[in-house]
C-alpha atoms as a PDB file:
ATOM      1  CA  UNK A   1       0.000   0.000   0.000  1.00  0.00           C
ATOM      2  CA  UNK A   2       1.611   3.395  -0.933  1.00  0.00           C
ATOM      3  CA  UNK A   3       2.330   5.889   1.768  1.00  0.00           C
ATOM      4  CA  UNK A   4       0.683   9.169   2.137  1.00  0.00           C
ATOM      5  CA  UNK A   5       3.770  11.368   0.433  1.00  0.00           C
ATOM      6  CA  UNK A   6       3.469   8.549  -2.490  1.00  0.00           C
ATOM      7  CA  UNK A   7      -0.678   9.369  -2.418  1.00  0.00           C
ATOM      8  CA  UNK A   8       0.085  13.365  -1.825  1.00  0.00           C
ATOM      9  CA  UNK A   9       2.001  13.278  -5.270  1.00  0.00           C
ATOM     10  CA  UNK A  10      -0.424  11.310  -6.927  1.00  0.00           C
ATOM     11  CA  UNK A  11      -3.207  13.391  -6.123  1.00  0.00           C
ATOM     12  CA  UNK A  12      -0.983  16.942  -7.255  1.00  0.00           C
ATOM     13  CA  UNK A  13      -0.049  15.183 -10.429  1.00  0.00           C
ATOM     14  CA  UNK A  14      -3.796  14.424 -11.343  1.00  0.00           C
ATOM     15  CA  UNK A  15      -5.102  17.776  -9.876  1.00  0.00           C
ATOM     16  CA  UNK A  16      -2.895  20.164 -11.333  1.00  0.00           C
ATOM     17  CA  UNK A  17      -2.647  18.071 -14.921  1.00  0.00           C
ATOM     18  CA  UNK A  18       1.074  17.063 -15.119  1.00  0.00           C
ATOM     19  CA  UNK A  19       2.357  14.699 -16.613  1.00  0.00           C
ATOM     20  CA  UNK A  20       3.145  11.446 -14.163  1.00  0.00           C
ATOM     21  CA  UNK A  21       7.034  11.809 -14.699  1.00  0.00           C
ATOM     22  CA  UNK A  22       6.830  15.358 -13.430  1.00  0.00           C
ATOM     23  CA  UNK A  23       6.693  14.378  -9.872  1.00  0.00           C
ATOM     24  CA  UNK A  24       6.433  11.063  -9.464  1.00  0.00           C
ATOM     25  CA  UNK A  25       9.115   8.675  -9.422  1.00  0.00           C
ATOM     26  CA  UNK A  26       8.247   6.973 -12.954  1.00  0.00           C
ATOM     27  CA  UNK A  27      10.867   6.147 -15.382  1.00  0.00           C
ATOM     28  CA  UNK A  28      10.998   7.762 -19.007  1.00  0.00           C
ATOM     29  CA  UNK A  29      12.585   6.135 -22.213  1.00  0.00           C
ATOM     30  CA  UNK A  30      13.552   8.838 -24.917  1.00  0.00           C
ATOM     31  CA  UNK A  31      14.829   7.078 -27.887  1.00  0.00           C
ATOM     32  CA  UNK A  32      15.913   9.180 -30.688  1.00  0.00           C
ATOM     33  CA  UNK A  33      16.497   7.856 -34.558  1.00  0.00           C
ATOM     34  CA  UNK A  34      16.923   4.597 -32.985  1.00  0.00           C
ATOM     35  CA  UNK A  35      20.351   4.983 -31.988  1.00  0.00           C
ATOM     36  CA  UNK A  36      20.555   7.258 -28.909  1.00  0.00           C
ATOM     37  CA  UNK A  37      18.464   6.515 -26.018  1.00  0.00           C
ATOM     38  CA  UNK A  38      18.100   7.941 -22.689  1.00  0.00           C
ATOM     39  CA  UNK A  39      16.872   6.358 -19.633  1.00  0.00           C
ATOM     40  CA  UNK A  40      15.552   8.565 -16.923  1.00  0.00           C
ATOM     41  CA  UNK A  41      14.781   6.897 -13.405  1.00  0.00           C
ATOM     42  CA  UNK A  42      16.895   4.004 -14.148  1.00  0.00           C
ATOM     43  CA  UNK A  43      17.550   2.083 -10.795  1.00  0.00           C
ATOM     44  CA  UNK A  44      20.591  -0.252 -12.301  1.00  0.00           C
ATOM     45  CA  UNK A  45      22.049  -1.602 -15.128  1.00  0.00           C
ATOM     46  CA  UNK A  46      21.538  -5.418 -15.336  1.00  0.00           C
ATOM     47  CA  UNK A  47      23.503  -6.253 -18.392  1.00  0.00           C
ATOM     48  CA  UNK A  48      25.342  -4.667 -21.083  1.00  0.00           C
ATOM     49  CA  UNK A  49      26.461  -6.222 -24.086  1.00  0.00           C
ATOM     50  CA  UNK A  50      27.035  -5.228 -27.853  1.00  0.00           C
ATOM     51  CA  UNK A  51      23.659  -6.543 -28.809  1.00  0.00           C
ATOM     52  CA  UNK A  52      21.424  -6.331 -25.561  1.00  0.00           C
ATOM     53  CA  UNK A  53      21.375  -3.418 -22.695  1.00  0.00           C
ATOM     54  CA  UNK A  54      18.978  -4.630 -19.802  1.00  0.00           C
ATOM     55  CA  UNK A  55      18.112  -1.849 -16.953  1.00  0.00           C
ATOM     56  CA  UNK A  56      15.810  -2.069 -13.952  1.00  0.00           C
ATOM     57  CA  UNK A  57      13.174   0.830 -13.486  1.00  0.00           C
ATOM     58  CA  UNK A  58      12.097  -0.706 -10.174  1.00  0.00           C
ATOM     59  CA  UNK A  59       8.842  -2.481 -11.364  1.00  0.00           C
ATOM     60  CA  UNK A  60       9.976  -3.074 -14.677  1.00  0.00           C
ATOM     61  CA  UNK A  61      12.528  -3.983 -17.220  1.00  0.00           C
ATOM     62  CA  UNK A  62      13.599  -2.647 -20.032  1.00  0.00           C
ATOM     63  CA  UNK A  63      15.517  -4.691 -22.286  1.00  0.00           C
ATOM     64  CA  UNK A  64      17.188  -3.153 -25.581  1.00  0.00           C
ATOM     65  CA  UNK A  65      18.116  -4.683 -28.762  1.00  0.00           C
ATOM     66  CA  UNK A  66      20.078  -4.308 -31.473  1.00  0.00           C
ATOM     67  CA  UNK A  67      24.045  -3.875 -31.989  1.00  0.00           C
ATOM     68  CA  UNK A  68      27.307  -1.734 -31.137  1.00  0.00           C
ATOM     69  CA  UNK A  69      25.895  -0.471 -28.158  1.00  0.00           C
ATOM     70  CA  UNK A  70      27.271   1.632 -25.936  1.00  0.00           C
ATOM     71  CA  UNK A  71      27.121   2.855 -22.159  1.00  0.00           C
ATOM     72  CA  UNK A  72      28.039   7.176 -22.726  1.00  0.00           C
ATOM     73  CA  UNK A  73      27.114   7.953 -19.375  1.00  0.00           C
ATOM     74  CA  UNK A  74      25.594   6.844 -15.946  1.00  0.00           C
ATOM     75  CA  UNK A  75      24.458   8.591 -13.059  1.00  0.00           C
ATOM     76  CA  UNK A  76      22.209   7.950 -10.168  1.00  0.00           C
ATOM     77  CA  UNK A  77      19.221   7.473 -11.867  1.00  0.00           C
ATOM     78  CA  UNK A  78      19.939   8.109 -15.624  1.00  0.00           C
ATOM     79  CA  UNK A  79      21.690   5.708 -18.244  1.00  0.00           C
ATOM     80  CA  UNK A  80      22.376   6.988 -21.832  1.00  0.00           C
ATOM     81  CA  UNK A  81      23.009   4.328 -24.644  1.00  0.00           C
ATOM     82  CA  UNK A  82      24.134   4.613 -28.094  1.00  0.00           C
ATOM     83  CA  UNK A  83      24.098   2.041 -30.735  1.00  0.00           C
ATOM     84  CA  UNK A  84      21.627   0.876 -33.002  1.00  0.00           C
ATOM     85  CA  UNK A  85      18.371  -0.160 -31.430  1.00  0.00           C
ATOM     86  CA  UNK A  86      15.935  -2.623 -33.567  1.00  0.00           C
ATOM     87  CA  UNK A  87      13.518  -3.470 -30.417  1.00  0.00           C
ATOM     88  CA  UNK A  88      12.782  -2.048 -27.332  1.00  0.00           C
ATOM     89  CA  UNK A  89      11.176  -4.484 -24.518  1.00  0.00           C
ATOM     90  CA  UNK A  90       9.170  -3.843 -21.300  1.00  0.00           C
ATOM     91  CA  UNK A  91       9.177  -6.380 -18.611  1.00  0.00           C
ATOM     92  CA  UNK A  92       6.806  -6.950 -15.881  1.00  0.00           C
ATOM     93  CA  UNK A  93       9.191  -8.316 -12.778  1.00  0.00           C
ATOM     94  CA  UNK A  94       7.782 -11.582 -12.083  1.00  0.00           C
ATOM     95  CA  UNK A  95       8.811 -13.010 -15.971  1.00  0.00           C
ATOM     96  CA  UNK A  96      11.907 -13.937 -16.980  1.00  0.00           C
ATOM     97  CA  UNK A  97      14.407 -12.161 -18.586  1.00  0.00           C
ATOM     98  CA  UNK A  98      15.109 -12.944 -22.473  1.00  0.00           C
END
C-alpha cells in the first residue's frame, strides 16, 4: 500500500494536470532515430552487451536490442546508450528475462 507522500504526489499530479514523470518517481525512455536513447529513473544496469542493454526501473525492465551499443554515461538514476536499437522491450518483474 503506498504511503501518504506517495498518495500526496499522486493526487498533485492528477489535480494540477502534469504529466506522471513530473513528480512522481516513474521512469521515461527517450529514444531518438533509434540509436541514442536515454533512460531517466533508471535504478541499475543489469547487463550490457554489444547486442542487448537490460536496466531495472524498479517495477519493470527494459531490455534493448540491437548492436554496437554503448554505455556514454551513468548517473544515479539516468543511463544513456548509443548504438543501433531494432527493439525495445518492457518487462513486468515476475517473468523472466530474455
Amino acid at each position: 500500500m503506498p504511503g501518504w507522500k506517495s498518495r500526496l504526489k499522486q493526487s498533485a499530479t492528477e489535480m494540477l494536470k502534469l504529466p506522471p514523470d513530473a513528480l512522481l518517481d516513474v521512469s521515461r525512455v527517450t529514444c531518438v532515430d533509434g540509436k541514442n536513447v536515454v533512460v531517466e529513473n533508471a535504478r541499475r544496469l543489469l547487463k550490457v552487451e554489444s547486442e542487448e542493454v537490460t536496466l531495472d526501473l524498479g517495477d519493470h525492465i527494459l531490455a534493448l536490442h540491437g548492436h554496437d551499443f554503448e554505455i556514454i554515461l551513468v548517473t544515479d538514476r539516468e543511463v544513456h546508450v548509443t548504438g543501433q536499437v531494432t527493439r525495445l522491450e518492457y518487462i513486468a518483474h515476475g517473468r523472466d528475462v530474455p
